[in-house]
C-alpha atoms as a PDB file:
ATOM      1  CA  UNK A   1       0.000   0.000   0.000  1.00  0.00           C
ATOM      2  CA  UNK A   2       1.152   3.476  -0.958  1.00  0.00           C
ATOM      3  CA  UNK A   3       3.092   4.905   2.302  1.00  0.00           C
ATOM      4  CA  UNK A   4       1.236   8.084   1.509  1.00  0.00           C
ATOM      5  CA  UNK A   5      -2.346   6.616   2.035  1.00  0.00           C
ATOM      6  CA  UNK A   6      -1.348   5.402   5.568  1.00  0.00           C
ATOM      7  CA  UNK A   7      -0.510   6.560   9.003  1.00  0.00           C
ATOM      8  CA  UNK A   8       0.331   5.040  12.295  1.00  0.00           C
ATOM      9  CA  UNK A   9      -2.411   3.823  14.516  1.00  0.00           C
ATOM     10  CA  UNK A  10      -0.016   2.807  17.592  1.00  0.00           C
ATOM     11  CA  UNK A  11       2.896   1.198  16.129  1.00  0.00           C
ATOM     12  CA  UNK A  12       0.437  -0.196  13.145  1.00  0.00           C
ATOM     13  CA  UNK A  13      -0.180   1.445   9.614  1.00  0.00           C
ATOM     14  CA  UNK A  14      -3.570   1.601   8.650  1.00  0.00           C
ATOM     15  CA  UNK A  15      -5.249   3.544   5.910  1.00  0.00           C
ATOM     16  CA  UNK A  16      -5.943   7.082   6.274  1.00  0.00           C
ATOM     17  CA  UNK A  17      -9.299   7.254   6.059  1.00  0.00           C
ATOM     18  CA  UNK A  18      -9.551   4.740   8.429  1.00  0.00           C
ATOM     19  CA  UNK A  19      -7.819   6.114  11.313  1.00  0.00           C
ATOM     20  CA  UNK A  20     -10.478   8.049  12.495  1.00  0.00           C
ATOM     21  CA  UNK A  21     -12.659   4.381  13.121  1.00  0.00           C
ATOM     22  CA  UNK A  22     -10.118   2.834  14.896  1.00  0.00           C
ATOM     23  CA  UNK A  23      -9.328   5.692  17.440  1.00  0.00           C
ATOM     24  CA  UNK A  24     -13.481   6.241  18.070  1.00  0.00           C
ATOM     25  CA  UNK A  25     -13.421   2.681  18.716  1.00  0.00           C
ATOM     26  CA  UNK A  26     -10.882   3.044  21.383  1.00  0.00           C
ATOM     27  CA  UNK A  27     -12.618   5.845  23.262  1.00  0.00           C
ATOM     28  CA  UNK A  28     -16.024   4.547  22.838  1.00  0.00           C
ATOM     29  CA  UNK A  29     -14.625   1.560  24.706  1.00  0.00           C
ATOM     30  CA  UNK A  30     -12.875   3.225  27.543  1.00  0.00           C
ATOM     31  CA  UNK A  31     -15.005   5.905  27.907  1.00  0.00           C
ATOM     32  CA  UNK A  32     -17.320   4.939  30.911  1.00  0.00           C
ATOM     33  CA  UNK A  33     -13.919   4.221  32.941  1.00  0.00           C
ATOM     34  CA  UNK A  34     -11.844   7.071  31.638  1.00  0.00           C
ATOM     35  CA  UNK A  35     -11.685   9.195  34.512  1.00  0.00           C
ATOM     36  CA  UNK A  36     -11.024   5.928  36.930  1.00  0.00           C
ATOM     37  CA  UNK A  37      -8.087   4.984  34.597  1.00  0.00           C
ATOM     38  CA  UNK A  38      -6.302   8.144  34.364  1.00  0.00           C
ATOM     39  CA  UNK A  39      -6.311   8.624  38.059  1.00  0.00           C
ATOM     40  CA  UNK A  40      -4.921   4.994  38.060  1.00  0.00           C
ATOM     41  CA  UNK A  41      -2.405   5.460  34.732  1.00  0.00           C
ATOM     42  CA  UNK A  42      -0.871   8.809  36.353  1.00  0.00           C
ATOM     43  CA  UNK A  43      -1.384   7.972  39.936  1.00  0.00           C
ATOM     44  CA  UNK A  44      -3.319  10.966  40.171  1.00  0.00           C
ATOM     45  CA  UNK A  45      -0.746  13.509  38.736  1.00  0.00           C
ATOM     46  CA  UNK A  46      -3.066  14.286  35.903  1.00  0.00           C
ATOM     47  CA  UNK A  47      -4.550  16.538  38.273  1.00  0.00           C
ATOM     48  CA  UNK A  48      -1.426  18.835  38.703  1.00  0.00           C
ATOM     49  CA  UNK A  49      -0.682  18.577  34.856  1.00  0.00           C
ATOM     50  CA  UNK A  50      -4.324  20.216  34.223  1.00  0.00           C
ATOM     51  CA  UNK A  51      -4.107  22.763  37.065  1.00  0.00           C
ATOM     52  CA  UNK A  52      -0.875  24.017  35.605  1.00  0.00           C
ATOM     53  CA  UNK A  53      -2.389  24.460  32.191  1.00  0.00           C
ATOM     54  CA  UNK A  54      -5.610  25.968  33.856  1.00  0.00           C
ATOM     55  CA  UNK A  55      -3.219  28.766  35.499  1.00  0.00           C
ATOM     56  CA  UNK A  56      -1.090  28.938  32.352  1.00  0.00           C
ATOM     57  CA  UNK A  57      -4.049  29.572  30.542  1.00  0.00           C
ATOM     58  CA  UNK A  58      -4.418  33.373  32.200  1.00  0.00           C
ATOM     59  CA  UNK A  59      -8.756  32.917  31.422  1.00  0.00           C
ATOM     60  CA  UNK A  60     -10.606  35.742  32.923  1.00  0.00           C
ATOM     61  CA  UNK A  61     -14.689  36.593  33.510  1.00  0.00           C
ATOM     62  CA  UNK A  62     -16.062  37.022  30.601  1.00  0.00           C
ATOM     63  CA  UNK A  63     -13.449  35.041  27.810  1.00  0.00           C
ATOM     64  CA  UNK A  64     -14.524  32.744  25.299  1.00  0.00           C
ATOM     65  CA  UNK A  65     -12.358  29.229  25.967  1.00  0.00           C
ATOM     66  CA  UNK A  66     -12.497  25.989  23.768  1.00  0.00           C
ATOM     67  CA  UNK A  67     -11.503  22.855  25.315  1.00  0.00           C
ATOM     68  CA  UNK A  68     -11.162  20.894  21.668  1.00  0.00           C
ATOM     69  CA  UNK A  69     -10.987  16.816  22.737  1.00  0.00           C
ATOM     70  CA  UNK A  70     -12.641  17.789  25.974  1.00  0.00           C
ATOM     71  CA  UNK A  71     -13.511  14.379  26.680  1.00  0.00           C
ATOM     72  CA  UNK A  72     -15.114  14.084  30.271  1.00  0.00           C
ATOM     73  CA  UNK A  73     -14.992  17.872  31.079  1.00  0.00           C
ATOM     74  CA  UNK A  74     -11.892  18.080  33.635  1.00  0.00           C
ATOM     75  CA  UNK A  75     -10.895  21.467  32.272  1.00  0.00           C
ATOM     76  CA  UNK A  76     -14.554  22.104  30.801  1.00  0.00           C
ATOM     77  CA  UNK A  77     -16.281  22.124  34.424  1.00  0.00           C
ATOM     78  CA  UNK A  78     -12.854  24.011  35.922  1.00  0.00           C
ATOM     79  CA  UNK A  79     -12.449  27.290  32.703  1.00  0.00           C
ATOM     80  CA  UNK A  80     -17.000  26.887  33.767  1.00  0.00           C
ATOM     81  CA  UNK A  81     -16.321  28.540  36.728  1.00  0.00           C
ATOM     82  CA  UNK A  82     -13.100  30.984  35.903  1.00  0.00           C
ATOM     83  CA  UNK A  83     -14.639  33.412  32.985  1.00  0.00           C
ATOM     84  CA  UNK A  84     -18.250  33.077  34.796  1.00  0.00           C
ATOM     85  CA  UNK A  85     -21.428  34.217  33.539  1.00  0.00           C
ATOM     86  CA  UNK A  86     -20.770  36.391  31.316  1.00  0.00           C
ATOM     87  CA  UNK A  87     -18.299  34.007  29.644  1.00  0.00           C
ATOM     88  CA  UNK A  88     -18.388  30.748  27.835  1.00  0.00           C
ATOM     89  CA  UNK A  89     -16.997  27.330  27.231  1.00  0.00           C
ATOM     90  CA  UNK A  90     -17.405  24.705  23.976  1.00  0.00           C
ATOM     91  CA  UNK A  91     -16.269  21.437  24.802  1.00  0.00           C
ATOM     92  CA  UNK A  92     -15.573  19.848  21.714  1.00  0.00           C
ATOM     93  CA  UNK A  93     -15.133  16.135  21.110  1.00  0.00           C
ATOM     94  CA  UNK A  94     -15.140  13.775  17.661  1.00  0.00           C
ATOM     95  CA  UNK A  95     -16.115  11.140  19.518  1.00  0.00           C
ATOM     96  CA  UNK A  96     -19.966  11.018  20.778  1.00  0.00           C
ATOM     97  CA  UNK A  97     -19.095   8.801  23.660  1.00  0.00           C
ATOM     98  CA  UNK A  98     -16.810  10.700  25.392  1.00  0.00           C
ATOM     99  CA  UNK A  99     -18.959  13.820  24.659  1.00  0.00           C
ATOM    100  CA  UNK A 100     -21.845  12.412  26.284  1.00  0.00           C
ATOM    101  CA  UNK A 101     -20.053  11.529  29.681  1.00  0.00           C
ATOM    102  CA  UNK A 102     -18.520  14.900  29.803  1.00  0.00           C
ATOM    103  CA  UNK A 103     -22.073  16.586  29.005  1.00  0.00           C
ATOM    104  CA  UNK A 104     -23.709  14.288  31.889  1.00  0.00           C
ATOM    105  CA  UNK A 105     -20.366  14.560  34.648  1.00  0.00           C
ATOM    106  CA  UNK A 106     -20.460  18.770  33.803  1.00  0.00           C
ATOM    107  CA  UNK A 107     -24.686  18.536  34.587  1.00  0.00           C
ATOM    108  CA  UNK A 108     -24.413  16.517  37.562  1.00  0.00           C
ATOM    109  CA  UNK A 109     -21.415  19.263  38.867  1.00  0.00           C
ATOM    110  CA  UNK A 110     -23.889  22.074  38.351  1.00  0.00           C
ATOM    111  CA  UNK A 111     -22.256  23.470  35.561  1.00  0.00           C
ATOM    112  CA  UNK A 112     -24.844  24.738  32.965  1.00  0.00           C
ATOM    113  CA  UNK A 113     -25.604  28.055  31.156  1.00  0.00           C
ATOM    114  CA  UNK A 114     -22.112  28.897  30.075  1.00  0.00           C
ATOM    115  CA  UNK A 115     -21.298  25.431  28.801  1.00  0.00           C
ATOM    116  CA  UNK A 116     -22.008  24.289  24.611  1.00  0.00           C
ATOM    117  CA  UNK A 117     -21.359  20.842  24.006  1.00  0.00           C
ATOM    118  CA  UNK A 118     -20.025  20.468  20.065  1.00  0.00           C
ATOM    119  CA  UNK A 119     -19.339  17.255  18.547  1.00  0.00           C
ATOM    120  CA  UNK A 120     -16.178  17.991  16.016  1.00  0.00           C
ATOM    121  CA  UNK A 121     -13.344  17.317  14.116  1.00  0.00           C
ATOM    122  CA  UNK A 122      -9.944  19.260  15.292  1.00  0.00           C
ATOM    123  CA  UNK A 123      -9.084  18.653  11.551  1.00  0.00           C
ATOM    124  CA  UNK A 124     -11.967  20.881  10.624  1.00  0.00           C
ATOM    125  CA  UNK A 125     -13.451  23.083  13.214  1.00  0.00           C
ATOM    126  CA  UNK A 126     -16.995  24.423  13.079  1.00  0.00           C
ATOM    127  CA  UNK A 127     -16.650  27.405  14.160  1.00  0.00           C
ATOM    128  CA  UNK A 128     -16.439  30.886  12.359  1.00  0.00           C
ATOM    129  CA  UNK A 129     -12.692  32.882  12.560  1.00  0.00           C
ATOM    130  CA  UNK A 130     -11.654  34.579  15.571  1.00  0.00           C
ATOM    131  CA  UNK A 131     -14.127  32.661  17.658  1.00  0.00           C
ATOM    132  CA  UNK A 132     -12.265  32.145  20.600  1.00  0.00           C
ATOM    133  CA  UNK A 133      -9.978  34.112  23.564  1.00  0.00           C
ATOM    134  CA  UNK A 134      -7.923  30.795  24.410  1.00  0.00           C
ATOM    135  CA  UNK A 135      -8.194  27.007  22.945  1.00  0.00           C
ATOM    136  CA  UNK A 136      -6.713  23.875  24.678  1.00  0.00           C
ATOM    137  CA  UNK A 137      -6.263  20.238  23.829  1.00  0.00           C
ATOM    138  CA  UNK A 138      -5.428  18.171  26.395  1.00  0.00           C
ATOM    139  CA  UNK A 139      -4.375  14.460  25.340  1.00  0.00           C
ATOM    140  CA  UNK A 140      -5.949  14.766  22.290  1.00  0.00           C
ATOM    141  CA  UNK A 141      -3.778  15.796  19.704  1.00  0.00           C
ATOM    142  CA  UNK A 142      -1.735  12.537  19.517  1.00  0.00           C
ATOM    143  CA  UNK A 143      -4.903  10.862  18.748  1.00  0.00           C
ATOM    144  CA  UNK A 144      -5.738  13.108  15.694  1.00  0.00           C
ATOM    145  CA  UNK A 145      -4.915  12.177  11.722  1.00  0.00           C
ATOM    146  CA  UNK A 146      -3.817  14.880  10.518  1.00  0.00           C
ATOM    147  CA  UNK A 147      -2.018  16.959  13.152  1.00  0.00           C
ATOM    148  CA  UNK A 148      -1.085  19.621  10.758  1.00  0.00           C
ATOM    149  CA  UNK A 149      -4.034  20.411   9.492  1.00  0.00           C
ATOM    150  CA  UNK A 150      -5.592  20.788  13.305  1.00  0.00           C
ATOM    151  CA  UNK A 151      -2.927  22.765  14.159  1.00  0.00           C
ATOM    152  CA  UNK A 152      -3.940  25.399  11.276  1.00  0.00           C
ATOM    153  CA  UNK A 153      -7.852  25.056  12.274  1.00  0.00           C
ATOM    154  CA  UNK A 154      -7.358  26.190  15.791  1.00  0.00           C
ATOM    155  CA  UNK A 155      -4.984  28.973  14.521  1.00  0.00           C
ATOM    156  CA  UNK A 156      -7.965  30.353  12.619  1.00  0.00           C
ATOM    157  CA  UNK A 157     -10.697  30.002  15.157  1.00  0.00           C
ATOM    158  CA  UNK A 158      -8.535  31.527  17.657  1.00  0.00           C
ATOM    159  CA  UNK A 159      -9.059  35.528  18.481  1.00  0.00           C
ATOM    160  CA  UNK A 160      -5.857  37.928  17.888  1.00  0.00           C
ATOM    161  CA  UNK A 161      -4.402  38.100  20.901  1.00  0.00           C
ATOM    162  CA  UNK A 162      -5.349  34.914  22.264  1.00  0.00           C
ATOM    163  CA  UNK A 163      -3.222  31.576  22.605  1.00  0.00           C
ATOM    164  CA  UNK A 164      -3.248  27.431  22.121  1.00  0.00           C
ATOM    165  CA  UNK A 165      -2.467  25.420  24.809  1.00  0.00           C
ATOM    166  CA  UNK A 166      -1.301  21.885  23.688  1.00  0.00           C
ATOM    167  CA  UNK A 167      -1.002  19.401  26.984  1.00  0.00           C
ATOM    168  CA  UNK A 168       0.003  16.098  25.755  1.00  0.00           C
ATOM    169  CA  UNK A 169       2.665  12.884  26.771  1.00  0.00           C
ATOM    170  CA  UNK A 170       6.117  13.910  25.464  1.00  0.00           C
ATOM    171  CA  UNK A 171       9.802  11.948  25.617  1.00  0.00           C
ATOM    172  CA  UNK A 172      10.785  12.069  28.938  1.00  0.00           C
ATOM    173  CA  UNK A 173      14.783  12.355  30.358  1.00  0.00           C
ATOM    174  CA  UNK A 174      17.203  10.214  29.063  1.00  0.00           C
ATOM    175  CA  UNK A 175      17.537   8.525  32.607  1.00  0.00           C
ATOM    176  CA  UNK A 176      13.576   8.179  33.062  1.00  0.00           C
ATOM    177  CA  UNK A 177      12.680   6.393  29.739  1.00  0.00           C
ATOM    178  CA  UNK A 178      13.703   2.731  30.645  1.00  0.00           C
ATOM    179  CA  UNK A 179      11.382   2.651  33.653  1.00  0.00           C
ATOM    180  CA  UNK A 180       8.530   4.927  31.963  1.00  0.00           C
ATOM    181  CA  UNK A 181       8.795   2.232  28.757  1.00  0.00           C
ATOM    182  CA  UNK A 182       8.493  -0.965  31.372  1.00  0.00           C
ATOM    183  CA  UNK A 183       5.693   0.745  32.756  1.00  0.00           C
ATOM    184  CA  UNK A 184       3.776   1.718  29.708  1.00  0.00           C
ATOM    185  CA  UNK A 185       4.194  -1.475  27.807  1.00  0.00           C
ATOM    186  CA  UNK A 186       4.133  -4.184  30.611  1.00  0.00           C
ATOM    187  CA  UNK A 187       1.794  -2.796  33.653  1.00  0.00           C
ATOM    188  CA  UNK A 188      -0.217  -0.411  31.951  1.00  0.00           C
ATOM    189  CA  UNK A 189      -2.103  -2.932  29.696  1.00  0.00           C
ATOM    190  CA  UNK A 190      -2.737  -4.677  32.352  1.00  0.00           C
ATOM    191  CA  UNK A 191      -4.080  -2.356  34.422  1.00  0.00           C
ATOM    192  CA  UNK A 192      -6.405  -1.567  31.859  1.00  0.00           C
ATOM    193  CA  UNK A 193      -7.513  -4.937  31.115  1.00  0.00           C
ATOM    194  CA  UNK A 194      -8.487  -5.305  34.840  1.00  0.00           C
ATOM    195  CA  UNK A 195      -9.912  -2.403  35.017  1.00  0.00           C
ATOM    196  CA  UNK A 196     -12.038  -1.807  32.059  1.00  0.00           C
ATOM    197  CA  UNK A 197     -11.861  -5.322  30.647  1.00  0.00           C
ATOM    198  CA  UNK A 198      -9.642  -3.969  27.363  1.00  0.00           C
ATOM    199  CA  UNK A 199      -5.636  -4.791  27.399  1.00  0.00           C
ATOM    200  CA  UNK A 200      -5.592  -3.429  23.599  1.00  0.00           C
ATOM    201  CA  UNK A 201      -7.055  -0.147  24.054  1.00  0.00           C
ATOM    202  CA  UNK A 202      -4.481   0.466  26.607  1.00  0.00           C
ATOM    203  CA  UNK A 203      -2.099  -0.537  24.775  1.00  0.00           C
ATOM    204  CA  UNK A 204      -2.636   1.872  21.572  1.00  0.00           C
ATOM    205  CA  UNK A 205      -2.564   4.424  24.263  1.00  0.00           C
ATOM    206  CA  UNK A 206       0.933   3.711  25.291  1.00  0.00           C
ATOM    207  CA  UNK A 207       2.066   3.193  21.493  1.00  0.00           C
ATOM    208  CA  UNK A 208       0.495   6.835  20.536  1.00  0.00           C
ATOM    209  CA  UNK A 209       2.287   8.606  22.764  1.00  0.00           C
ATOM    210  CA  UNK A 210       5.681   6.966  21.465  1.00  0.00           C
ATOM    211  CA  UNK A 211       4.534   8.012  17.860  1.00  0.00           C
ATOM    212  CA  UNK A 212       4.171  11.538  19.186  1.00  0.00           C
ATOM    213  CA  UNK A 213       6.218  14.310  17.901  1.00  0.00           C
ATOM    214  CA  UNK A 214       8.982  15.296  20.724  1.00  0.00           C
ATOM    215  CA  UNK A 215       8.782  18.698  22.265  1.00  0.00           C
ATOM    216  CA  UNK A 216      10.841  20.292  19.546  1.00  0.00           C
ATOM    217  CA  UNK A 217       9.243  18.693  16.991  1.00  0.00           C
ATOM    218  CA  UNK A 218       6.149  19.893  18.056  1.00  0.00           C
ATOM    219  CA  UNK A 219       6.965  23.579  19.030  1.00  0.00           C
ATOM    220  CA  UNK A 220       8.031  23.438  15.074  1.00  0.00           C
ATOM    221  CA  UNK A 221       4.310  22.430  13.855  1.00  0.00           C
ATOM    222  CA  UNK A 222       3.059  25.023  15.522  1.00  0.00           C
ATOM    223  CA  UNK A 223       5.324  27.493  14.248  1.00  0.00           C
ATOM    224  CA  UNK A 224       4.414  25.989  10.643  1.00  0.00           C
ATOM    225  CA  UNK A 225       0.810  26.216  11.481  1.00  0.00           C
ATOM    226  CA  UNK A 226       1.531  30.325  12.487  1.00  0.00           C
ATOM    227  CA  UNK A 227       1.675  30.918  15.787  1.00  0.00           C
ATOM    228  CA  UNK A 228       3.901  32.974  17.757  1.00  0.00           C
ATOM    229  CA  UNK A 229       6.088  32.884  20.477  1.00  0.00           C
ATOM    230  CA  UNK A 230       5.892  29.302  21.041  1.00  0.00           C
ATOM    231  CA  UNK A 231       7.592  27.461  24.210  1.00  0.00           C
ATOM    232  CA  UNK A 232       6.761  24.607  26.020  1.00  0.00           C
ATOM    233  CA  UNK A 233       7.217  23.664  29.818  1.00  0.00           C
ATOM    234  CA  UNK A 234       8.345  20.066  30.818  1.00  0.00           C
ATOM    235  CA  UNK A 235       6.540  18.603  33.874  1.00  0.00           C
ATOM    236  CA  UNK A 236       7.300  15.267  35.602  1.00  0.00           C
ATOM    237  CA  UNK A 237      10.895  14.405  33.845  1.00  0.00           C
ATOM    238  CA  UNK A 238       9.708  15.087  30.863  1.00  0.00           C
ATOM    239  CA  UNK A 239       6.205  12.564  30.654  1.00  0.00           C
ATOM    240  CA  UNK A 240       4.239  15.514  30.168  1.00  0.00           C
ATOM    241  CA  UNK A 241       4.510  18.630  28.389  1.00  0.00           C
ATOM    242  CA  UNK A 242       2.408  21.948  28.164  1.00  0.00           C
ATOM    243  CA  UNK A 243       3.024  23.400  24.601  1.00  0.00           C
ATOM    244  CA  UNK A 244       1.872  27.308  24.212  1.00  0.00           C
ATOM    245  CA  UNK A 245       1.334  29.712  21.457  1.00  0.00           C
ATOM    246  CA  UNK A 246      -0.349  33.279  20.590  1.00  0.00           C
ATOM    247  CA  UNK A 247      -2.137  34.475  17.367  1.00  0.00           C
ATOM    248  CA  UNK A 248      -1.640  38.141  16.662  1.00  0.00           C
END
């Protein structure tokens, strides 16, 4: 098969316009334990990864925030409460599952009236230009086709002034990555298959996140895509890191 009608799922190549199947079918599988497993995955650190990004993200009353691969609504329910009222906050997911436990976890918090729930493509964004004061994707991007060309949506549905946070799995230190592969590729699937009943899900997780771009690599695609200023701020070693960029 032509190399330019495939990309990776995990460490496979599948067609192109196939990708999209096999990564819904993932999250509509794990999406009723998601939350459980990532406390379980990250032994709760997920939880300092997302403040960080939350206080990185500067929000005040009153901005216009979308959380693109939103999933359950971690960051949804928190940028809710931070631009208020007179604000408001799109969580945007492609896959219907996911969307639907955020949209029923985000009602049972209380959070309603400044929350729109959009099902979407990052590839293609419904939204007019200049929609929004800030944008973040938090573990989602590694899951998406066609990085590129999501990169260059949010650029265009972002506001002047405003800025993309990217918070995704990265290459950690040199001295970390023995333990952190052991981990991913040995106790991780397993954890997921007692958990959730699915070793194979868990296991594309872990082989995404090798067939990430590394923190340069990524700075560089956004860049590319035309945002300014870029940077990016390791957190734990390395595992994690918070990518940021401005439109102006």
């Amino acid at each position: 098969m032509d190399k330019k009608q495939t990309t990776h799922f995990g460490y496979k190549e599948v067609p192109v316009k196939e990708k999209e199947q096999h990564v819904a079918g993932v999250f509509h599988s794990v999406a009723s334990k998601y939350d459980v497993m990532n406390d379980l995955m990250s032994m709760g650190v997920h939880r300092l990864w997302k403040r960080f990004t939350l206080q990185a993200s500067n929000v005040r009353p009153g901005a216009k925030v979308l959380d693109i691969a939103g999933g359950t609504g971690d960051l949804a329910l928190k940028f809710s409460r931070m631009v208020g009222s007179s604000g408001q906050v799109v969580l945007a997911d492609i896959n219907a599952s996911m969307l639907n436990v955020g949209r029923d976890r985000l009602t049972d918090e209380g959070a309603v009236g400044n929350i729109e729930y959009v099902q979407a493509n990052a590839e293609s964004l419904p939204f007019p230009d200049d929609s929004f004061d800030c944008i973040t994707i938090a573990f989602g991007l590694r899951n998406v086709t066609d990085k590129d060309a999501a990169l260059r949506s949010m650029y265009r549905v972002l506001r002047p002034g405003g800025q993309l946070l990217v918070l995704e799995f990265s290459k950690p230190a040199d001295w970390l990555a023995p333990i952190y592969d052991l981990y991913s590729f040995k106790l991780l699937p397993k954890i997921g298959s007692v958990v959730s009943n699915d070793e194979e899900s868990y296991r594309y997780l872990a082989e995404s996140i090798r067939m990430h771009p590394d923190q340069a690599s990524l700075k560089k695609m956004m860049t590319d895509a035309g945002f300014e200023r870029c940077d990016y701020h390791n957190m734990t070693a390395g595992i994690v890191a918070l990518h940021r960029g401005y439109k102006f």
